[in-house]
C-alpha atoms as a PDB file:
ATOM      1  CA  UNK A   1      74.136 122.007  45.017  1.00  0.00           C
ATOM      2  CA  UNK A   2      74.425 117.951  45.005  1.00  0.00           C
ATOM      3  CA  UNK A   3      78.138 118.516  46.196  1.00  0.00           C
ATOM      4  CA  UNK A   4      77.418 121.037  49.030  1.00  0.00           C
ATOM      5  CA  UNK A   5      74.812 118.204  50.324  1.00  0.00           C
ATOM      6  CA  UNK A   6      77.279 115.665  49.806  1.00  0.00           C
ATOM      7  CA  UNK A   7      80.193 117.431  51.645  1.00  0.00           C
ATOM      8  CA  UNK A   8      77.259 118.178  54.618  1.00  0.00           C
ATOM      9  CA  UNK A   9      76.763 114.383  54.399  1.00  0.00           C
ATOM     10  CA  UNK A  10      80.487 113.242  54.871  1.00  0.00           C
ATOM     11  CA  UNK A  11      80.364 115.428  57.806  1.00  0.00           C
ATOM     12  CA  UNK A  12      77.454 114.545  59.341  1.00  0.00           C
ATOM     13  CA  UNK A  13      78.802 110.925  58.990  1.00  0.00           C
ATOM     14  CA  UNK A  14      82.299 111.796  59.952  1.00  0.00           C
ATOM     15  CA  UNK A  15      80.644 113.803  63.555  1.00  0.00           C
ATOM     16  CA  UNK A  16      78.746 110.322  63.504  1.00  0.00           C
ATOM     17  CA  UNK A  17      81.641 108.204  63.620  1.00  0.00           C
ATOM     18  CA  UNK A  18      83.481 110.438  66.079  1.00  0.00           C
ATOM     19  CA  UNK A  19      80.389 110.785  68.344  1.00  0.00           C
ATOM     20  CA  UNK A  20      80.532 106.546  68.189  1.00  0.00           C
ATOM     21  CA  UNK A  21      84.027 106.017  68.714  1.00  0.00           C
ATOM     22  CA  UNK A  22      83.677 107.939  72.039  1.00  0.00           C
ATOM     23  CA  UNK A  23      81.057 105.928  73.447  1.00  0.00           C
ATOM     24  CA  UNK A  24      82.871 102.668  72.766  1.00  0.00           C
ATOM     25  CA  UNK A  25      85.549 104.142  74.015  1.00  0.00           C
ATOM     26  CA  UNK A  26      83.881 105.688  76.879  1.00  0.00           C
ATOM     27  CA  UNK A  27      81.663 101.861  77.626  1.00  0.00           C
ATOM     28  CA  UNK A  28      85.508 100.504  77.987  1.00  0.00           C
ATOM     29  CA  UNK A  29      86.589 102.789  79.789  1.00  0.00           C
ATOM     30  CA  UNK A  30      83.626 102.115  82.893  1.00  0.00           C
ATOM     31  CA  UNK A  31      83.684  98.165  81.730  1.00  0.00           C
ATOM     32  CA  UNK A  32      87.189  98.263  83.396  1.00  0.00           C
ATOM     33  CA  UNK A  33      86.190  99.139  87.047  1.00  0.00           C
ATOM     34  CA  UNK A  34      84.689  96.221  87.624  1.00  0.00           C
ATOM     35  CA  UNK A  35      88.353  94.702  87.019  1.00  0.00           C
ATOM     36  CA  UNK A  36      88.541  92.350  89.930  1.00  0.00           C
ATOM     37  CA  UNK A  37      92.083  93.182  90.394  1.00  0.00           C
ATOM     38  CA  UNK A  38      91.628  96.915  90.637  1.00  0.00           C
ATOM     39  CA  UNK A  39      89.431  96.434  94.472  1.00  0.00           C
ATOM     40  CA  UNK A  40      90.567  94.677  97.123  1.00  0.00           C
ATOM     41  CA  UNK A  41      88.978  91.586  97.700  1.00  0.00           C
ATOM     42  CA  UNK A  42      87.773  89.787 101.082  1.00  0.00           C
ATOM     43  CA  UNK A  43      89.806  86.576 100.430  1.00  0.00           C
ATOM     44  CA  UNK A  44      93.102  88.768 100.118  1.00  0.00           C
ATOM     45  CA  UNK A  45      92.579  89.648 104.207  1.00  0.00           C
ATOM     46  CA  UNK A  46      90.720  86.351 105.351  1.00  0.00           C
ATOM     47  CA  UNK A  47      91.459  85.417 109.013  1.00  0.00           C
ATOM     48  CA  UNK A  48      91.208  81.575 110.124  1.00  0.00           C
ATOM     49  CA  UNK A  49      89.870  82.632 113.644  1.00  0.00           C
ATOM     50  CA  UNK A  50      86.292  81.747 113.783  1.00  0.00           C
ATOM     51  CA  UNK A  51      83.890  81.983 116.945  1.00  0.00           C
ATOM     52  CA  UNK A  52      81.422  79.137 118.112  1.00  0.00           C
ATOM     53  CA  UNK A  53      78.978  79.974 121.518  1.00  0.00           C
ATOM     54  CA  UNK A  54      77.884  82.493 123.197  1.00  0.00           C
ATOM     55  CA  UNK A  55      78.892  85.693 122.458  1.00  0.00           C
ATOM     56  CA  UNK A  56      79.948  88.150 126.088  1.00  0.00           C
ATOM     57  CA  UNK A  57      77.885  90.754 127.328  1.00  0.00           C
ATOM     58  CA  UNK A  58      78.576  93.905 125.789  1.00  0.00           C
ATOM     59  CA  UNK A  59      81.142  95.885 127.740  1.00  0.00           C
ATOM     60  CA  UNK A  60      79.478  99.518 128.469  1.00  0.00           C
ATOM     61  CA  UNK A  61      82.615 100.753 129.847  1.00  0.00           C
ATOM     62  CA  UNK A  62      85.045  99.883 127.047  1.00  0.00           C
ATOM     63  CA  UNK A  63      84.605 103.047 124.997  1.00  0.00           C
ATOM     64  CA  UNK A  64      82.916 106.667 126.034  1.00  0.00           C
ATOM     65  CA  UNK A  65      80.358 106.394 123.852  1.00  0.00           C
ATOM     66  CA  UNK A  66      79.161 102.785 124.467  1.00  0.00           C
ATOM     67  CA  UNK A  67      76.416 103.772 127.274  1.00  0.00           C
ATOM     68  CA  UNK A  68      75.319 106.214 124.323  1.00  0.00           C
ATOM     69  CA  UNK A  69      74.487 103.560 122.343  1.00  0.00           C
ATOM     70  CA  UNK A  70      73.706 100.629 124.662  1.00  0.00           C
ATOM     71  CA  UNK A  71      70.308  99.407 122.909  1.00  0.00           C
ATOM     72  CA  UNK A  72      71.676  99.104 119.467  1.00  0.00           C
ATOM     73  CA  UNK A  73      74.963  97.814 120.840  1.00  0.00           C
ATOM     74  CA  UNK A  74      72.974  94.914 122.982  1.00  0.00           C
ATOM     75  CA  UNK A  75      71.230  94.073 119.924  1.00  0.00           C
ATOM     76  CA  UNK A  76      73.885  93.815 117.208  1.00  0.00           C
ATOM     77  CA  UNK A  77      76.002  91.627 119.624  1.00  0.00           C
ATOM     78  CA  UNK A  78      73.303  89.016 120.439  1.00  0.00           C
ATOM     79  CA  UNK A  79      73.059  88.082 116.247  1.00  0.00           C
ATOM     80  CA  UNK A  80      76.662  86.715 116.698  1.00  0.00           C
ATOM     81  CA  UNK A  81      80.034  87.399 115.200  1.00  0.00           C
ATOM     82  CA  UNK A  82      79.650  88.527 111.450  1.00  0.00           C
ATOM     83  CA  UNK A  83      83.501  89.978 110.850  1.00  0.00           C
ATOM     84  CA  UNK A  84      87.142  88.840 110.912  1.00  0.00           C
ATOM     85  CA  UNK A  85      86.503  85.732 112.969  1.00  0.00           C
ATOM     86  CA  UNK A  86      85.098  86.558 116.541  1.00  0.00           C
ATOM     87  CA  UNK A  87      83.923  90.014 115.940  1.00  0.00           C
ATOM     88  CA  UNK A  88      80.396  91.755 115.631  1.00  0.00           C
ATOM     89  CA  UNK A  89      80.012  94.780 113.301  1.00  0.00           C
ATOM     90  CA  UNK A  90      76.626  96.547 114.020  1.00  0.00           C
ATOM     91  CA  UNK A  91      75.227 100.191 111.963  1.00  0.00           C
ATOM     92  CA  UNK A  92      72.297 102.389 113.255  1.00  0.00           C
ATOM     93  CA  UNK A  93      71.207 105.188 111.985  1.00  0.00           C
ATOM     94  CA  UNK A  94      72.627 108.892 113.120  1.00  0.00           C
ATOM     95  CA  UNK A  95      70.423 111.494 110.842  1.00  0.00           C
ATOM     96  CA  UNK A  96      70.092 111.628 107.513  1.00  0.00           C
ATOM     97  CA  UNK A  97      72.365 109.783 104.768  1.00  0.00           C
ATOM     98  CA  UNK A  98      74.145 108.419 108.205  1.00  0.00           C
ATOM     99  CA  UNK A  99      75.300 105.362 109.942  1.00  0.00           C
ATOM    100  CA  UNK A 100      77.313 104.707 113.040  1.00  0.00           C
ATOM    101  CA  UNK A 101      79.332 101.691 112.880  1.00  0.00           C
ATOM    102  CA  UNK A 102      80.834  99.820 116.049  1.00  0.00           C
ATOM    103  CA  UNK A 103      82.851  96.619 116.289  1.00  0.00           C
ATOM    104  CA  UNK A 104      82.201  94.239 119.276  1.00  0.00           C
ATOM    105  CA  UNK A 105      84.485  91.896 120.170  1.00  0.00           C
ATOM    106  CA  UNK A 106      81.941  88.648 120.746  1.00  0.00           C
ATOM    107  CA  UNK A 107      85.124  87.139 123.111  1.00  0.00           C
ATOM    108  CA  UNK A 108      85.544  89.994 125.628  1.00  0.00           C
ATOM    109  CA  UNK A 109      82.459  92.439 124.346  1.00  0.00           C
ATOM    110  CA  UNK A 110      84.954  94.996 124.202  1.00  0.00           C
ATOM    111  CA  UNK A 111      83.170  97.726 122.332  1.00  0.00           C
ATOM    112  CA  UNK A 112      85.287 100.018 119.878  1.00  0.00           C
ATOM    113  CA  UNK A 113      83.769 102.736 117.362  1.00  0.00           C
ATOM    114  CA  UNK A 114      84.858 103.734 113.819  1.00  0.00           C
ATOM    115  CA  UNK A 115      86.887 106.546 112.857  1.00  0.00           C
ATOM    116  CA  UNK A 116      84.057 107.173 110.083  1.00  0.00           C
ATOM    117  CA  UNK A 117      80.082 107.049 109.354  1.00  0.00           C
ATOM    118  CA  UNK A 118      78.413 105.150 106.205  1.00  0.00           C
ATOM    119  CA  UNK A 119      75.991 106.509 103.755  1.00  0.00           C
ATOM    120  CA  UNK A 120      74.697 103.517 101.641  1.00  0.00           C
ATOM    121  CA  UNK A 121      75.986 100.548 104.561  1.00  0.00           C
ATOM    122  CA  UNK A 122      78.734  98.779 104.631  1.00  0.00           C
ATOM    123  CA  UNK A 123      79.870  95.536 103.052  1.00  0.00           C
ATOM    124  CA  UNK A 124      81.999  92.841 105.223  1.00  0.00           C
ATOM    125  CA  UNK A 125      82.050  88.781 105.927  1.00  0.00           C
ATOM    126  CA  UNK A 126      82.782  86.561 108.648  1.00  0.00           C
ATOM    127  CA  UNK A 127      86.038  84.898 107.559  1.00  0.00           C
ATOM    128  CA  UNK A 128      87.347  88.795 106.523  1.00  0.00           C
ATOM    129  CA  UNK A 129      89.104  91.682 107.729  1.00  0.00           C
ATOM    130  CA  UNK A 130      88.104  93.963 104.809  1.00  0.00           C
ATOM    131  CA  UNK A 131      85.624  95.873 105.574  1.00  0.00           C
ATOM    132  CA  UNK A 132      83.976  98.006 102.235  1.00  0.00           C
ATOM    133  CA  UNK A 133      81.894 101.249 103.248  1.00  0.00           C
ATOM    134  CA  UNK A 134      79.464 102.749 100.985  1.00  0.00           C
ATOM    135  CA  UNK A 135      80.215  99.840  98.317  1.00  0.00           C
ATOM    136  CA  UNK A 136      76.993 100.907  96.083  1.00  0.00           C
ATOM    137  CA  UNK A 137      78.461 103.917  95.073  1.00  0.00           C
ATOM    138  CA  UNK A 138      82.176 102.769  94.027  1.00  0.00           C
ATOM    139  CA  UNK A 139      81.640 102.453  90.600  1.00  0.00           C
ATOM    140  CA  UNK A 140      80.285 106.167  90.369  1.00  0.00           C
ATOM    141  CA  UNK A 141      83.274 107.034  92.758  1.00  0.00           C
ATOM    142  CA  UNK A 142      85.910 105.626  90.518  1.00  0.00           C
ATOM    143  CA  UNK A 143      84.010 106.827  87.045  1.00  0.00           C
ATOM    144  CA  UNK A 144      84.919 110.543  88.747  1.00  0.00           C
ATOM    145  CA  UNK A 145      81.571 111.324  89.100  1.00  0.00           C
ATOM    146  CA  UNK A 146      81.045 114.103  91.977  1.00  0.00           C
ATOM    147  CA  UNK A 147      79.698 113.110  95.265  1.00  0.00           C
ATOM    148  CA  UNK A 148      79.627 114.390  98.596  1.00  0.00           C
ATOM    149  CA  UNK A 149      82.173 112.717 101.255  1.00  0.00           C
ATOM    150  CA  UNK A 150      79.474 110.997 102.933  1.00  0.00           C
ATOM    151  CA  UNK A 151      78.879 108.695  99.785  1.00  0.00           C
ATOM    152  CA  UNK A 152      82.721 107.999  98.530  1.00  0.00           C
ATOM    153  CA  UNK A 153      83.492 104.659  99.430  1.00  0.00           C
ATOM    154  CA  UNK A 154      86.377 103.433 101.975  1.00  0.00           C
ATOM    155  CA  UNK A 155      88.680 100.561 102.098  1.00  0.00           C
ATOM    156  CA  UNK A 156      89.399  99.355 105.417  1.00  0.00           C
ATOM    157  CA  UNK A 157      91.256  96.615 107.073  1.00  0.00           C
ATOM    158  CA  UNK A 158      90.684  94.825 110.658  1.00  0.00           C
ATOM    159  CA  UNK A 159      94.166  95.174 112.949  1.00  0.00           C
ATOM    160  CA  UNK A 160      95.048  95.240 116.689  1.00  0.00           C
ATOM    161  CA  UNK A 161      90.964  96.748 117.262  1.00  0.00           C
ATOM    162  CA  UNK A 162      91.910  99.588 115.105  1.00  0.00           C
ATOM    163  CA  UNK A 163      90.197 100.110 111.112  1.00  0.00           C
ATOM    164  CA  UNK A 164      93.085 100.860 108.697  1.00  0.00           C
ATOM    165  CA  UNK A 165      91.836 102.931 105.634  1.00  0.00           C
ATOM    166  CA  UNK A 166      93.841 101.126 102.558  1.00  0.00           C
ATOM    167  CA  UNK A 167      93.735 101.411  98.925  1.00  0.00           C
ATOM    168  CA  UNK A 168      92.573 105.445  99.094  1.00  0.00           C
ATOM    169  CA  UNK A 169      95.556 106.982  97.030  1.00  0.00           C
ATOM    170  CA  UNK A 170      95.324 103.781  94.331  1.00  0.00           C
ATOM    171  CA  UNK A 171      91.776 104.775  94.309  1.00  0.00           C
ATOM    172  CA  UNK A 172      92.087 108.905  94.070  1.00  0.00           C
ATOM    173  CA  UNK A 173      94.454 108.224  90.834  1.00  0.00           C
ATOM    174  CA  UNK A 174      92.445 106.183  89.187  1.00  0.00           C
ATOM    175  CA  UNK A 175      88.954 108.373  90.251  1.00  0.00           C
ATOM    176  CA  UNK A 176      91.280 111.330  88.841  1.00  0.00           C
ATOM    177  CA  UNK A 177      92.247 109.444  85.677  1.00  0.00           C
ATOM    178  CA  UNK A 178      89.121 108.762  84.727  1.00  0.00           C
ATOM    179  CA  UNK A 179      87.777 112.268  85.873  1.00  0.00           C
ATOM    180  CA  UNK A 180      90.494 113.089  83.051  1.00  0.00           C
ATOM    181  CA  UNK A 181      89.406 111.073  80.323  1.00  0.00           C
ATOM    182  CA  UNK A 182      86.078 112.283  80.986  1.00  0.00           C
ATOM    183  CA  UNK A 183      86.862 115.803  80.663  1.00  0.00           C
ATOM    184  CA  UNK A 184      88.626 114.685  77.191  1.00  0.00           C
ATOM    185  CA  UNK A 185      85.347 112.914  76.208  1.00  0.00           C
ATOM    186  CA  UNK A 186      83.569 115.905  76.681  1.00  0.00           C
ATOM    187  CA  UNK A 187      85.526 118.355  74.917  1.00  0.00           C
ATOM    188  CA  UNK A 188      85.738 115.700  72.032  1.00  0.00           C
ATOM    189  CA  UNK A 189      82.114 115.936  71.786  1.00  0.00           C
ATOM    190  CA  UNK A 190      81.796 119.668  72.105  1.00  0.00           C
ATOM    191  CA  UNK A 191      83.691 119.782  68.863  1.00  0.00           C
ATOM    192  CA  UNK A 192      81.813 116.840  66.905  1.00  0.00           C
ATOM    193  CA  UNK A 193      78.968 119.247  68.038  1.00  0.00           C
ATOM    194  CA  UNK A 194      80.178 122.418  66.482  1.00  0.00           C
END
């Protein structure tokens, strides 16, 4: 009897340790997306154009879909430039879990519209041509947790009045890495369970 408890013991411990060992290992796994050098940064795509005055009047007939959207247009642009020097990035709401984002140039008030809604809003500076969209839900993103397209995040650069989507494939292999690991985590403690 005392060594059948003591054998149930040293495997209780042993599940213990193994349970233990894969939430440390687990905890440094997610402490590692916050890397800084894993994201782009603003600073890496900082522009030394900067805008002082009045911003123009909002140019209606730059894009089909700026007489749409003429109130919330009007209203973004008068708060000033607030991206990549002389531009003004401005979000309203389209429905549920959605956000319409335009860029107006604060020079000519040329009006152009992104290639993609936001969820959660969008992250970007004045002195930067990154713009970040849906940056609350990266971390979950990269930890390979499941989430509908409206929530993954987007990396996207400022060129020649078009956005740029950069950093996706960097971002899908490390989201599928760590989708990976997680799968190993779990059958690890499946086992430990048995």
């Amino acid at each position: 009897m005392p060594l059948r408890f003591w054998l149930s013991v040293t495997v209780v411990k042993l599940k213990f340790k193994v349970l233990l060992l894969s939430c440390v290992v687990l905890t440094a796994a997610e402490a590692g997306l916050a890397q800084p050098k894993l994201l782009p940064r603003f600073e890496q795509y900082s522009t030394s154009k900067t805008f002082s005055g009045k911003p123009a009047a909002v140019n209606l007939r730059s894009h089909p879909k700026a007489r749409l959207f003429r109130t919330a247009l009007k209203l973004g642009a008068e708060r000033g430039p607030n991206f990549a020097g002389h531009y003004t990035v401005v979000t309203w709401g389209c429905g549920s879990d959605c956000r319409m984002v335009a860029v107006i140039d604060a020079i000519t008030g040329k009006v152009y519209f992104a290639p993609f809604q936001v969820s959660t809003g969008a992250s970007f500076h004045g002195d930067s041509r990154l713009l970040v969209a849906n940056e609350s839900e990266i971390e979950r993103y990269l930890a390979g947790e499941e989430m509908l397209d409206v929530y993954m995040p987007g990396w996207y650069i400022w060129r020649n009045g078009k956005f740029i989507q950069i950093f996706k494939s960097r971002a899908e292999a490390y989201r599928n890495k760590q989708r990976h690991s997680q799968a190993r985590h779990n059958k690890a403690l499946q086992l430990t369970a048995r």
